[in-house]
PDB file of N, CA and C in Angstrom:
ATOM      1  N   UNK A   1       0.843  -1.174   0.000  1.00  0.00           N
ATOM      2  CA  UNK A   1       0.000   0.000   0.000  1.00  0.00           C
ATOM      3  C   UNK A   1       0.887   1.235   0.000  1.00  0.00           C
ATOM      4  N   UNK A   2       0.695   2.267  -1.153  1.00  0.00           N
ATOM      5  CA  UNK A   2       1.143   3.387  -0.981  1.00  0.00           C
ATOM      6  C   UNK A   2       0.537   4.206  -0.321  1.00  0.00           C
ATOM      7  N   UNK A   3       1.223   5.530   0.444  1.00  0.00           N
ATOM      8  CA  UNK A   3       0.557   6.562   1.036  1.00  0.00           C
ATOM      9  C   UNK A   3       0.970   7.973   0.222  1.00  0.00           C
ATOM     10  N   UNK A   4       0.014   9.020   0.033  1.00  0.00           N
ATOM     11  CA  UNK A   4       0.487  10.055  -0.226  1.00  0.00           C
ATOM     12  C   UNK A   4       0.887  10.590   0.797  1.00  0.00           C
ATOM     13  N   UNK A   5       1.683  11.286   1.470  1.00  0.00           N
ATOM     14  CA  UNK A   5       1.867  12.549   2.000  1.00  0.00           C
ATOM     15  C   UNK A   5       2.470  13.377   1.232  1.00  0.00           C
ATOM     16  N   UNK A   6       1.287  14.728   1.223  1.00  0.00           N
ATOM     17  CA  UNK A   6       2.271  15.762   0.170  1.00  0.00           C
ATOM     18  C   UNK A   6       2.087  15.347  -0.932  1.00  0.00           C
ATOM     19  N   UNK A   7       3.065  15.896  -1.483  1.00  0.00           N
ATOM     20  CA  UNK A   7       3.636  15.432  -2.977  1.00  0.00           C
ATOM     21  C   UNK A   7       4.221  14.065  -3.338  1.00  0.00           C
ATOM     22  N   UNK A   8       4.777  13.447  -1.743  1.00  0.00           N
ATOM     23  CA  UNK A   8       5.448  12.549  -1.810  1.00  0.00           C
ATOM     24  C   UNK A   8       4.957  11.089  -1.833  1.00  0.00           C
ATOM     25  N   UNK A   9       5.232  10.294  -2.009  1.00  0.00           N
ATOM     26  CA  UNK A   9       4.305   9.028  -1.741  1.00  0.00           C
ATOM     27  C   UNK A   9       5.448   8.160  -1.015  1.00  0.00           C
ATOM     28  N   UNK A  10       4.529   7.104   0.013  1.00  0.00           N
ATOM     29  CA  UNK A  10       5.684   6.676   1.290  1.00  0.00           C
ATOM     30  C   UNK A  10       5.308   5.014   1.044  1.00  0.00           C
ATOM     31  N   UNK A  11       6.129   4.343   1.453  1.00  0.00           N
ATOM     32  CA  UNK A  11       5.496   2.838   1.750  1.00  0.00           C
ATOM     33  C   UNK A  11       6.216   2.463   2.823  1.00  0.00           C
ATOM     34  N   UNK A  12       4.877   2.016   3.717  1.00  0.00           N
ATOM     35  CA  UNK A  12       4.847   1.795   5.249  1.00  0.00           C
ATOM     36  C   UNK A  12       5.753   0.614   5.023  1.00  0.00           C
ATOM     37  N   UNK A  13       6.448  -0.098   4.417  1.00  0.00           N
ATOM     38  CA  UNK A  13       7.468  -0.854   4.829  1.00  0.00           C
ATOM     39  C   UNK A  13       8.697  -0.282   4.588  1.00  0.00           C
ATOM     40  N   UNK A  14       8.914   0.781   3.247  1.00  0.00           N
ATOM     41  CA  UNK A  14       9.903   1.802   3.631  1.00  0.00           C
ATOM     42  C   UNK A  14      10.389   2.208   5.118  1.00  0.00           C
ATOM     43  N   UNK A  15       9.052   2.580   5.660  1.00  0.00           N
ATOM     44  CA  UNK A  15       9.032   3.754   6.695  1.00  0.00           C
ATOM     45  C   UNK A  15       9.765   2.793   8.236  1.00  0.00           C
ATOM     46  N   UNK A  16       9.327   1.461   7.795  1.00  0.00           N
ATOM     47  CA  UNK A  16       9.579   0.522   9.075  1.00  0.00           C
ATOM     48  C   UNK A  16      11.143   0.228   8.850  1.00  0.00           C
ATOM     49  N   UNK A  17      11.810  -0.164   7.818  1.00  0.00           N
ATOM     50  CA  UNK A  17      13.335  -0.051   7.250  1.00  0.00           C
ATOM     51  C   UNK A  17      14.106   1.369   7.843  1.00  0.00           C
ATOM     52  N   UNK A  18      13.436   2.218   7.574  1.00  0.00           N
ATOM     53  CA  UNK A  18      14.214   3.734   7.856  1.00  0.00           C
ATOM     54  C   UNK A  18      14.068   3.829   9.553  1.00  0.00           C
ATOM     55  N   UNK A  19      12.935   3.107   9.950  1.00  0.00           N
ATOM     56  CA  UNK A  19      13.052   3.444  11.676  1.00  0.00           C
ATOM     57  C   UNK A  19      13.852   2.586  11.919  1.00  0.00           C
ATOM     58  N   UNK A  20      14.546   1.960  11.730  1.00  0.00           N
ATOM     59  CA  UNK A  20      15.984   0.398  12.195  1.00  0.00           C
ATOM     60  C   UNK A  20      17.092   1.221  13.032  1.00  0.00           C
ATOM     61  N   UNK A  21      16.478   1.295  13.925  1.00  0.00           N
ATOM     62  CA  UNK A  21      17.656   1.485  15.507  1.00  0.00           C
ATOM     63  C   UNK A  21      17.217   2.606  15.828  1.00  0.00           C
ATOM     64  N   UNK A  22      16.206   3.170  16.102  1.00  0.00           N
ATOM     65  CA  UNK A  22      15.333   3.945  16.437  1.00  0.00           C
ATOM     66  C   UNK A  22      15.568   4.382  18.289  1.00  0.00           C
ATOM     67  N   UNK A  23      15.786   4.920  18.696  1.00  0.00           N
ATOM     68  CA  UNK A  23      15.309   4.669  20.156  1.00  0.00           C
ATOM     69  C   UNK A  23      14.403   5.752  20.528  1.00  0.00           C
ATOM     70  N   UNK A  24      13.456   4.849  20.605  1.00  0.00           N
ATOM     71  CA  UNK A  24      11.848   5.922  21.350  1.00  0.00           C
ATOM     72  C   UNK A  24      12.100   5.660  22.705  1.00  0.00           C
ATOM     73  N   UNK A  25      11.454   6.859  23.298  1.00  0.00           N
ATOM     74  CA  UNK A  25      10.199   8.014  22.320  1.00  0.00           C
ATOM     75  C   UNK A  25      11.191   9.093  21.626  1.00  0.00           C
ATOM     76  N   UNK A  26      10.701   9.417  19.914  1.00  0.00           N
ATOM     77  CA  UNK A  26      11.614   9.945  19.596  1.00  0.00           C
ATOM     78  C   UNK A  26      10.910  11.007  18.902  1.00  0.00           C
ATOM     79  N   UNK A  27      11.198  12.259  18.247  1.00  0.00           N
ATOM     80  CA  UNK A  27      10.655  13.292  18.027  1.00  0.00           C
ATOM     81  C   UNK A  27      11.310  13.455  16.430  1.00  0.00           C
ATOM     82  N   UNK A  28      10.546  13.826  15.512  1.00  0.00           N
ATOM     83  CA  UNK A  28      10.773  14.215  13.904  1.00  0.00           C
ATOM     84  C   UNK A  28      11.775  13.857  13.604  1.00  0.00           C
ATOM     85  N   UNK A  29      12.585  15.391  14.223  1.00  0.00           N
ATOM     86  CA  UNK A  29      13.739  15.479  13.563  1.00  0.00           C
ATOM     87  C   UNK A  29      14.897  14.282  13.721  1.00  0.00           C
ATOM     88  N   UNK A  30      14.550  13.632  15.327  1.00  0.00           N
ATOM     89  CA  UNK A  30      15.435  12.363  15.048  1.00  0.00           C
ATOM     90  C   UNK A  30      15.234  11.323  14.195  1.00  0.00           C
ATOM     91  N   UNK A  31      14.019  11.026  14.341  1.00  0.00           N
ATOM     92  CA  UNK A  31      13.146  10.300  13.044  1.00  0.00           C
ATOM     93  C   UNK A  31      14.095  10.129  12.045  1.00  0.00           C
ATOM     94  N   UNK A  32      14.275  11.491  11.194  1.00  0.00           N
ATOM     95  CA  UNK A  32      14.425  11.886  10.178  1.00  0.00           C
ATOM     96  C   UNK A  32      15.718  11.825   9.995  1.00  0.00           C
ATOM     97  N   UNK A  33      16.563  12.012  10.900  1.00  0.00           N
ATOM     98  CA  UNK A  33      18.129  11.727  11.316  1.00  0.00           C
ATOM     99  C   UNK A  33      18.554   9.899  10.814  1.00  0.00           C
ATOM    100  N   UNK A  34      17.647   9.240  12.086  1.00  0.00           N
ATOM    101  CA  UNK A  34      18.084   7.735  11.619  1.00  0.00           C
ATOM    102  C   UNK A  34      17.643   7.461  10.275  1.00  0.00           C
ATOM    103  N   UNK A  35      16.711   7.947  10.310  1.00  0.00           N
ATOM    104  CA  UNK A  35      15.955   7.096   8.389  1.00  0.00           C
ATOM    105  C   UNK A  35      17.245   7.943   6.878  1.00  0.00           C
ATOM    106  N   UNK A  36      17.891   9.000   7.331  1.00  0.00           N
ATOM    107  CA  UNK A  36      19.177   9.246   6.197  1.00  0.00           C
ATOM    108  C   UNK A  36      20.175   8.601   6.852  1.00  0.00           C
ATOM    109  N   UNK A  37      20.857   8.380   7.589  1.00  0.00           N
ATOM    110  CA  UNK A  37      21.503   7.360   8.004  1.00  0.00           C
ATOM    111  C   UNK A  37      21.583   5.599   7.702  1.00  0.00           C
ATOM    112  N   UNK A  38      20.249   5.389   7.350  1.00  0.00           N
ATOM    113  CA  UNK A  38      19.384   4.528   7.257  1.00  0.00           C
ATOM    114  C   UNK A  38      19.828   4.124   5.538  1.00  0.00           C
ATOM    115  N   UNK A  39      20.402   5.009   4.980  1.00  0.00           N
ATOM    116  CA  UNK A  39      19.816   5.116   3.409  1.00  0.00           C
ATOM    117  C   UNK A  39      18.389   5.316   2.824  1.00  0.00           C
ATOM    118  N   UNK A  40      17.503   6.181   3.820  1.00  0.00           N
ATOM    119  CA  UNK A  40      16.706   5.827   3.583  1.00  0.00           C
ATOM    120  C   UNK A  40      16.103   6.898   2.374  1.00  0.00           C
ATOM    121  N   UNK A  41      15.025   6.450   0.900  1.00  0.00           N
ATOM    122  CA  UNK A  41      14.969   7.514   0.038  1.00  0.00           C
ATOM    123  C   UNK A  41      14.551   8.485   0.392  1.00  0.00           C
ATOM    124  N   UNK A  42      14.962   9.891  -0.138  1.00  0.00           N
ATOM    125  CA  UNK A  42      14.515  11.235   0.742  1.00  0.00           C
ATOM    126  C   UNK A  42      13.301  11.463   0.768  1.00  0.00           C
ATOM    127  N   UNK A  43      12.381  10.962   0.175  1.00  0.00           N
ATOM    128  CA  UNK A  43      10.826  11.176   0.201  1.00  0.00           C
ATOM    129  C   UNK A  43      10.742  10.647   1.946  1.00  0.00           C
ATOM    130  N   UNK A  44      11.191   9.402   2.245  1.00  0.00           N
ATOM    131  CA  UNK A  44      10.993   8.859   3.790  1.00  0.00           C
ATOM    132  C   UNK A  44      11.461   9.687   4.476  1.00  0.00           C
ATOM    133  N   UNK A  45      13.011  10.170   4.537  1.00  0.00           N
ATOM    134  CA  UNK A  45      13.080  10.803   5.145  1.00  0.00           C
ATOM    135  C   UNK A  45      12.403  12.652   5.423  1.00  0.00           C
ATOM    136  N   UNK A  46      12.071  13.063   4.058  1.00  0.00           N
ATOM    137  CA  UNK A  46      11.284  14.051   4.593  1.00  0.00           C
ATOM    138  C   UNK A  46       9.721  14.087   5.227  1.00  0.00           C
ATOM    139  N   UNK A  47       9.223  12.744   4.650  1.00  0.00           N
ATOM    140  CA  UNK A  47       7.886  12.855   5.396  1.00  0.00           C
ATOM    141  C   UNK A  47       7.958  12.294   7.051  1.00  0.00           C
ATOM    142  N   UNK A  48       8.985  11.860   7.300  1.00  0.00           N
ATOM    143  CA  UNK A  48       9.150  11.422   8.857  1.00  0.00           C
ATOM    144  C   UNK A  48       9.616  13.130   9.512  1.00  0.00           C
ATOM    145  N   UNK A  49      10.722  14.046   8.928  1.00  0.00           N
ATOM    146  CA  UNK A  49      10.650  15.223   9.158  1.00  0.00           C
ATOM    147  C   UNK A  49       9.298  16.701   9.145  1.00  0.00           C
ATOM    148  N   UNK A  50       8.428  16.288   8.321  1.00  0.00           N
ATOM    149  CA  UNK A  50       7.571  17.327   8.257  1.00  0.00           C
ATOM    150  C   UNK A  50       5.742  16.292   9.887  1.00  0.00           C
ATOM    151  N   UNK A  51       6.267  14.986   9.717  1.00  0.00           N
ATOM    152  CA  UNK A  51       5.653  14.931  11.027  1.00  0.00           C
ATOM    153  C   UNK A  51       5.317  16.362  11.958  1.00  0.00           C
ATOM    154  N   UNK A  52       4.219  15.962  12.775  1.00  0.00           N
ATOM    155  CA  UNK A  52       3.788  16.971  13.773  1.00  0.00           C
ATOM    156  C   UNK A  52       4.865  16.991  14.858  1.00  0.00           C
ATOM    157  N   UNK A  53       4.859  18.034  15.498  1.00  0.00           N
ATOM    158  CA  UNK A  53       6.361  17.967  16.266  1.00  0.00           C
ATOM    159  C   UNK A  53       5.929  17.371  17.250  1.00  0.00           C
ATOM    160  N   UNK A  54       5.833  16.253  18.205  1.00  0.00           N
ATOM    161  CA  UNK A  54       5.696  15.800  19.596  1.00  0.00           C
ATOM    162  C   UNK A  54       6.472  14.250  19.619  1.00  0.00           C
ATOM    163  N   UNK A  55       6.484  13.754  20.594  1.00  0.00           N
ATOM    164  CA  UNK A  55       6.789  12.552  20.963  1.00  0.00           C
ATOM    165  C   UNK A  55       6.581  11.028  20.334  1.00  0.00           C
ATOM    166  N   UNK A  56       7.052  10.342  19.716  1.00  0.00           N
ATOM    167  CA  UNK A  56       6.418   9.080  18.983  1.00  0.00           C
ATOM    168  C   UNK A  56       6.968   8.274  19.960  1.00  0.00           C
ATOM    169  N   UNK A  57       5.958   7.411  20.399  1.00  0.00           N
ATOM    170  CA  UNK A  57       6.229   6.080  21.197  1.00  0.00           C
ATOM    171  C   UNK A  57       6.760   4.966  20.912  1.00  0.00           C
ATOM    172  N   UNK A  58       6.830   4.771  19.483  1.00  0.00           N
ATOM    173  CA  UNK A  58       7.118   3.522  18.640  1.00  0.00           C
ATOM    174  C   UNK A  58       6.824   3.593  17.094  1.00  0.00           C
ATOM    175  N   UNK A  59       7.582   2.641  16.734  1.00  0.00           N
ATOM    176  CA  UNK A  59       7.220   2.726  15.077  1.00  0.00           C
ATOM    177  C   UNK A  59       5.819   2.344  14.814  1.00  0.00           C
ATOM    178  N   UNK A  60       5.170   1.854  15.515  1.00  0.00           N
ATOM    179  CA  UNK A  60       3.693   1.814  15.209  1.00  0.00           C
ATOM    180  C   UNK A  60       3.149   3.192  14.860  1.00  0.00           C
ATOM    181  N   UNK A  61       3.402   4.191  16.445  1.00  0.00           N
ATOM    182  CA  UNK A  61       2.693   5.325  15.936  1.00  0.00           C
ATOM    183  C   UNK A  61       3.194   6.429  14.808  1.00  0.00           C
ATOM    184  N   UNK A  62       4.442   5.944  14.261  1.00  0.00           N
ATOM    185  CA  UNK A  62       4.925   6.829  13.924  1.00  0.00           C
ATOM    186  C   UNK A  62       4.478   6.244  12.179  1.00  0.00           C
ATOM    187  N   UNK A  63       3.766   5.027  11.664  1.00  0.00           N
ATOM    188  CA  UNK A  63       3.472   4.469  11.044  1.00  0.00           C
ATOM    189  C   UNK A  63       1.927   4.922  10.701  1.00  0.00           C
ATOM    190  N   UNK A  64       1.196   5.299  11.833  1.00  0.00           N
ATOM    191  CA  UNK A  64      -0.103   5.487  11.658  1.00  0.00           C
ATOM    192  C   UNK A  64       0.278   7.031  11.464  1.00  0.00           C
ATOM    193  N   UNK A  65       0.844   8.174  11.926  1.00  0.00           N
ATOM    194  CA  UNK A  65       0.994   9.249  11.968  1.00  0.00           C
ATOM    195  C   UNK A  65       1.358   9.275  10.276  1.00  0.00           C
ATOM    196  N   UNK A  66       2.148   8.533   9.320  1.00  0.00           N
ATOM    197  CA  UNK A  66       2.433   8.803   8.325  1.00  0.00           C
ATOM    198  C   UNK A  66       1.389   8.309   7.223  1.00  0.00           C
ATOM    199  N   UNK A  67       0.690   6.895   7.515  1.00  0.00           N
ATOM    200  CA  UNK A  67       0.559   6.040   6.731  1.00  0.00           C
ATOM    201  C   UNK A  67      -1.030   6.277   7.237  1.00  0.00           C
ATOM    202  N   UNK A  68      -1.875   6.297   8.164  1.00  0.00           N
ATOM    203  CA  UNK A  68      -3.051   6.178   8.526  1.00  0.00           C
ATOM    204  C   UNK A  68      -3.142   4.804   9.438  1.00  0.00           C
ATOM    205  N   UNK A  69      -4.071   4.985  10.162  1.00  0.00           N
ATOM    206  CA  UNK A  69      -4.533   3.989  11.108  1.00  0.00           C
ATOM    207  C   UNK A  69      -4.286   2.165  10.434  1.00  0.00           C
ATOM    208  N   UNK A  70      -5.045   2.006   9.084  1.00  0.00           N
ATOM    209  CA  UNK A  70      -5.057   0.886   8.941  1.00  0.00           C
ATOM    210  C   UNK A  70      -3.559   0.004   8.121  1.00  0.00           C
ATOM    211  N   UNK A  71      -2.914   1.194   8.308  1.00  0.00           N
ATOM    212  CA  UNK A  71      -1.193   0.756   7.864  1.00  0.00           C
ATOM    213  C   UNK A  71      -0.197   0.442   9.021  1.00  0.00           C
ATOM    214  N   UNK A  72      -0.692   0.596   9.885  1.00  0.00           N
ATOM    215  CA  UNK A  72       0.135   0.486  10.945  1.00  0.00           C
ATOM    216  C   UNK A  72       1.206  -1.503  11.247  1.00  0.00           C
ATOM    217  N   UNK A  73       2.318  -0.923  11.542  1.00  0.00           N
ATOM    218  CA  UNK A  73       2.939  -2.137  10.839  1.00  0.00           C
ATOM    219  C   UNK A  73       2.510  -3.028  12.137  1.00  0.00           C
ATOM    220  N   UNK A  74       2.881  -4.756  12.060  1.00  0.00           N
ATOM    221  CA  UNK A  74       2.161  -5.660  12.522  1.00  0.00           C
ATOM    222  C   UNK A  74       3.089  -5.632  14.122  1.00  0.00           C
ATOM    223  N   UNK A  75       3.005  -6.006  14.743  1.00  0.00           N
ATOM    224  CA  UNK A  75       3.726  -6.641  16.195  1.00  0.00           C
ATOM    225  C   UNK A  75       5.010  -7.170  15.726  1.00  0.00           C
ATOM    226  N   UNK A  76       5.496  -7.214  16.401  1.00  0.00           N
ATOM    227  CA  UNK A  76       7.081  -8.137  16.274  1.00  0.00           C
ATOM    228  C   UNK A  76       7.571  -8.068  14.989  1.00  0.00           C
ATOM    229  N   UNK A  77       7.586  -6.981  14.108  1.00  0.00           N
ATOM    230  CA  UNK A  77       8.589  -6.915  12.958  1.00  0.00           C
ATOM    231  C   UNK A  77       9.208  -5.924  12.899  1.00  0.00           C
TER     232      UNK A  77
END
């Protein structure tokens, strides 16, 4: 499933690749830090940067925050 955000279009398994060593609770701009680090393509990393600025608990929410509620990635992956 693709997502638009923006101009950009994201795929919630992109987005789960670019969060890989993540440590929550983490806020945008770190987000956005690990996922270019990450290699991740700049479309991921800017839509993890233009996020709302507050706290993400986990790649779940940070999955529904990008992708919508019913993208949210599964348990244990």
């Amino acid at each position: 499933m693709l997502t638009s955000i923006g101009r950009s279009v994201v795929e919630p398994l992109a987005v789960q690749c670019a969060l890989w060593g993540v440590t929550f609770p983490a806020h945008p701009d770190a987000l956005a830090a690990v996922a270019i680090d990450n290699g991740a393509e700049p479309a991921v990393a800017r839509a993890l940067a233009a996020l709302p600025e507050r706290s993400y608990e986990g790649p779940n929410q940070v999955c529904m925050a990008l992708c919508g509620r019913h993208a949210a990635m599964e348990p244990g992956l």
